[in-house]
Protein backbone atom coordinates (compact mmCIF):
# COMPACT_ATOMS: atom_id res chain seq x y z
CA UNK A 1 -131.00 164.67 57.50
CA UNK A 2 -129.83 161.20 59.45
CA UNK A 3 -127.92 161.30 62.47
CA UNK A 4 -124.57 160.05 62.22
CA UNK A 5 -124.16 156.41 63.26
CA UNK A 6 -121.79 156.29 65.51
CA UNK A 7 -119.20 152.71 66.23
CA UNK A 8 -118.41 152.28 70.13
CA UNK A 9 -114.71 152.62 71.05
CA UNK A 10 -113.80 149.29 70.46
CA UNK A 11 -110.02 149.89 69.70
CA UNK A 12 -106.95 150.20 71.50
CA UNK A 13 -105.53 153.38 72.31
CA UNK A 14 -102.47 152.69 69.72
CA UNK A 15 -104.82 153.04 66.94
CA UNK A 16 -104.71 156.49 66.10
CA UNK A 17 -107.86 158.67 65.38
CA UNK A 18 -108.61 161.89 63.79
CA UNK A 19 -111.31 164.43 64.44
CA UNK A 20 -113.56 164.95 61.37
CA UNK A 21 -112.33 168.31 61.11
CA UNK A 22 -108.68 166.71 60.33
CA UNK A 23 -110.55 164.19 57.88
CA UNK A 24 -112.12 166.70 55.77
CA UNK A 25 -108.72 168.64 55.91
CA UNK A 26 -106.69 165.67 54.90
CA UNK A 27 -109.07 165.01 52.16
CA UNK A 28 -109.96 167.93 51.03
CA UNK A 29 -113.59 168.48 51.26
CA UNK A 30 -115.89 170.06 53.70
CA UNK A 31 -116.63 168.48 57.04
CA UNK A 32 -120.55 168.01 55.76
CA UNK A 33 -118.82 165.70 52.96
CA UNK A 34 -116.98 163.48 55.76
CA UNK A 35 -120.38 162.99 57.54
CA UNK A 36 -122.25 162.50 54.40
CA UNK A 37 -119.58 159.43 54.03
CA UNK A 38 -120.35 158.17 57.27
CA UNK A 39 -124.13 158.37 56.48
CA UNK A 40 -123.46 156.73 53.50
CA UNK A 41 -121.67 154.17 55.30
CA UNK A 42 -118.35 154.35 53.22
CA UNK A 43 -116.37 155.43 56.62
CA UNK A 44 -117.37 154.60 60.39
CA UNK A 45 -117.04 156.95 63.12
CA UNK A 46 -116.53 156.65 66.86
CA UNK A 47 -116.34 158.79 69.87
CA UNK A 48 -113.33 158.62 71.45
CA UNK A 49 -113.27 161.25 74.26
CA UNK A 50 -116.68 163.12 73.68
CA UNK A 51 -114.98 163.70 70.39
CA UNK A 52 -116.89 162.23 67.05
CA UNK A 53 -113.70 160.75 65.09
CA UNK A 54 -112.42 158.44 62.66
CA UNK A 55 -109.49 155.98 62.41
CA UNK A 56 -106.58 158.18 61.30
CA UNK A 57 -105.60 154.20 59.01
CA UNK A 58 -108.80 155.02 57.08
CA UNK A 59 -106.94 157.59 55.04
CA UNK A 60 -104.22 157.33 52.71
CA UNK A 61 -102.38 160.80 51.36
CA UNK A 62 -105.78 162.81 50.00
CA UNK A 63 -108.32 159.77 49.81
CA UNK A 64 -109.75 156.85 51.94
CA UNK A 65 -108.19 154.11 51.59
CA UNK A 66 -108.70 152.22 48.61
CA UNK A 67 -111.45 148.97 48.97
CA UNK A 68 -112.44 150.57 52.36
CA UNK A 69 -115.81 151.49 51.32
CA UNK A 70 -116.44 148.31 49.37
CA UNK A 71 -115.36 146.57 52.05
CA UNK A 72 -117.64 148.31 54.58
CA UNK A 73 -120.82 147.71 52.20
CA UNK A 74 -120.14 144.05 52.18
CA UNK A 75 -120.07 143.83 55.75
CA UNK A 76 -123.02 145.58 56.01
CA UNK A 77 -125.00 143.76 53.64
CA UNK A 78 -123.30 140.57 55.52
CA UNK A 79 -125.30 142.26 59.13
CA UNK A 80 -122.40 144.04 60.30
CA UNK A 81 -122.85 146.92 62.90
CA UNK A 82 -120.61 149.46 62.48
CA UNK A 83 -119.04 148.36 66.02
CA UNK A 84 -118.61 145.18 64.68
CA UNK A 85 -117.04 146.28 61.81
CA UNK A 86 -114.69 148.45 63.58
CA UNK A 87 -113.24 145.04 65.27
CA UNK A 88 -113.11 142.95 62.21
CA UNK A 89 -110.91 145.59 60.06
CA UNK A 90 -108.73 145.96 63.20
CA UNK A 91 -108.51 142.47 64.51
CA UNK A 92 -105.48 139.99 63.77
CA UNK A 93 -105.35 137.37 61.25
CA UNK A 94 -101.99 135.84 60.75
CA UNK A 95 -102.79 134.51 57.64
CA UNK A 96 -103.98 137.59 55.98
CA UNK A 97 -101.07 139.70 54.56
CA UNK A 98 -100.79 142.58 56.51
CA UNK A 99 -102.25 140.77 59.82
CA UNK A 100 -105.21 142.94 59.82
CA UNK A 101 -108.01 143.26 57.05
CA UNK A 102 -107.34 147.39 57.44
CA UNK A 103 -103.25 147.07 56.67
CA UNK A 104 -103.87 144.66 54.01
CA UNK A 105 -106.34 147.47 52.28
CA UNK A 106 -103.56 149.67 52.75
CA UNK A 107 -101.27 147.31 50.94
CA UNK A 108 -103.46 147.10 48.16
CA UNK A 109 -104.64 143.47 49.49
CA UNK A 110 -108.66 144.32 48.84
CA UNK A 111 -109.68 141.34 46.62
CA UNK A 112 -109.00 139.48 49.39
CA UNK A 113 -110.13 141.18 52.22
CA UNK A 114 -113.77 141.32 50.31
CA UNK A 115 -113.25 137.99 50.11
CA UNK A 116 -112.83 137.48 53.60
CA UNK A 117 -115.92 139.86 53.92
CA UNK A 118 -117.91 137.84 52.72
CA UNK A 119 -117.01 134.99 54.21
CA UNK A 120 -117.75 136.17 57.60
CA UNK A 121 -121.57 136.81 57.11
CA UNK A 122 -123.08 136.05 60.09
């Protein structure tokens, strides 16, 4: 089994996070699922606190957001880090609708936010 890659704690303390343990509750599946996810690179972690966790925005109701882990993959296959990742979903973009690329996947904006993926290969 992989280790768990793990983003730096690149956000600001007003973005909210949630253990793992709260992840797998809100979703519904075991805490081995949630890290599978993260292995599998459909959800990034970070430590915030000594405490392995994940941006409470990542989950909507009983599932991750929809587009996130799309999203994710084409910022990986662009050479995104998860660190790096973790500042482009959270970073502002007054033309985007939402402002960031994570509340416009929340608002059901992920055409364009893949779009905007892909655009930012480096």
């Amino acid at each position: 089994m992989s280790a768990i890659p793990v983003a730096d704690d690149v956000l600001g303390t007003d973005v909210a996070v949630i253990t793992l343990e709260e992840a797998a509750s809100r979703l519904g599946v075991s805490v081995n699922k949630v890290r599978q996810t993260v292995r599998d690179g459909h959800l990034i972690a970070l430590r915030r606190s000594g405490t392995l966790c994940v941006p409470e925005e990542f989950i909507a109701e009983d599932a991750l957001v929809k587009g996130l882990a799309g999203t994710l993959t084409v910022l990986a296959d662009a050479g995104f880090e998860p660190t790096e990742m973790l500042t482009w979903l959270f970073t502002s973009d007054e033309s985007l609708p939402g402002r960031t690329p994570i509340n416009a996947l929340r608002s059901n904006q992920g055409t364009e936010v893949k779009r905007r993926a892909q655009a930012s290969a480096l």
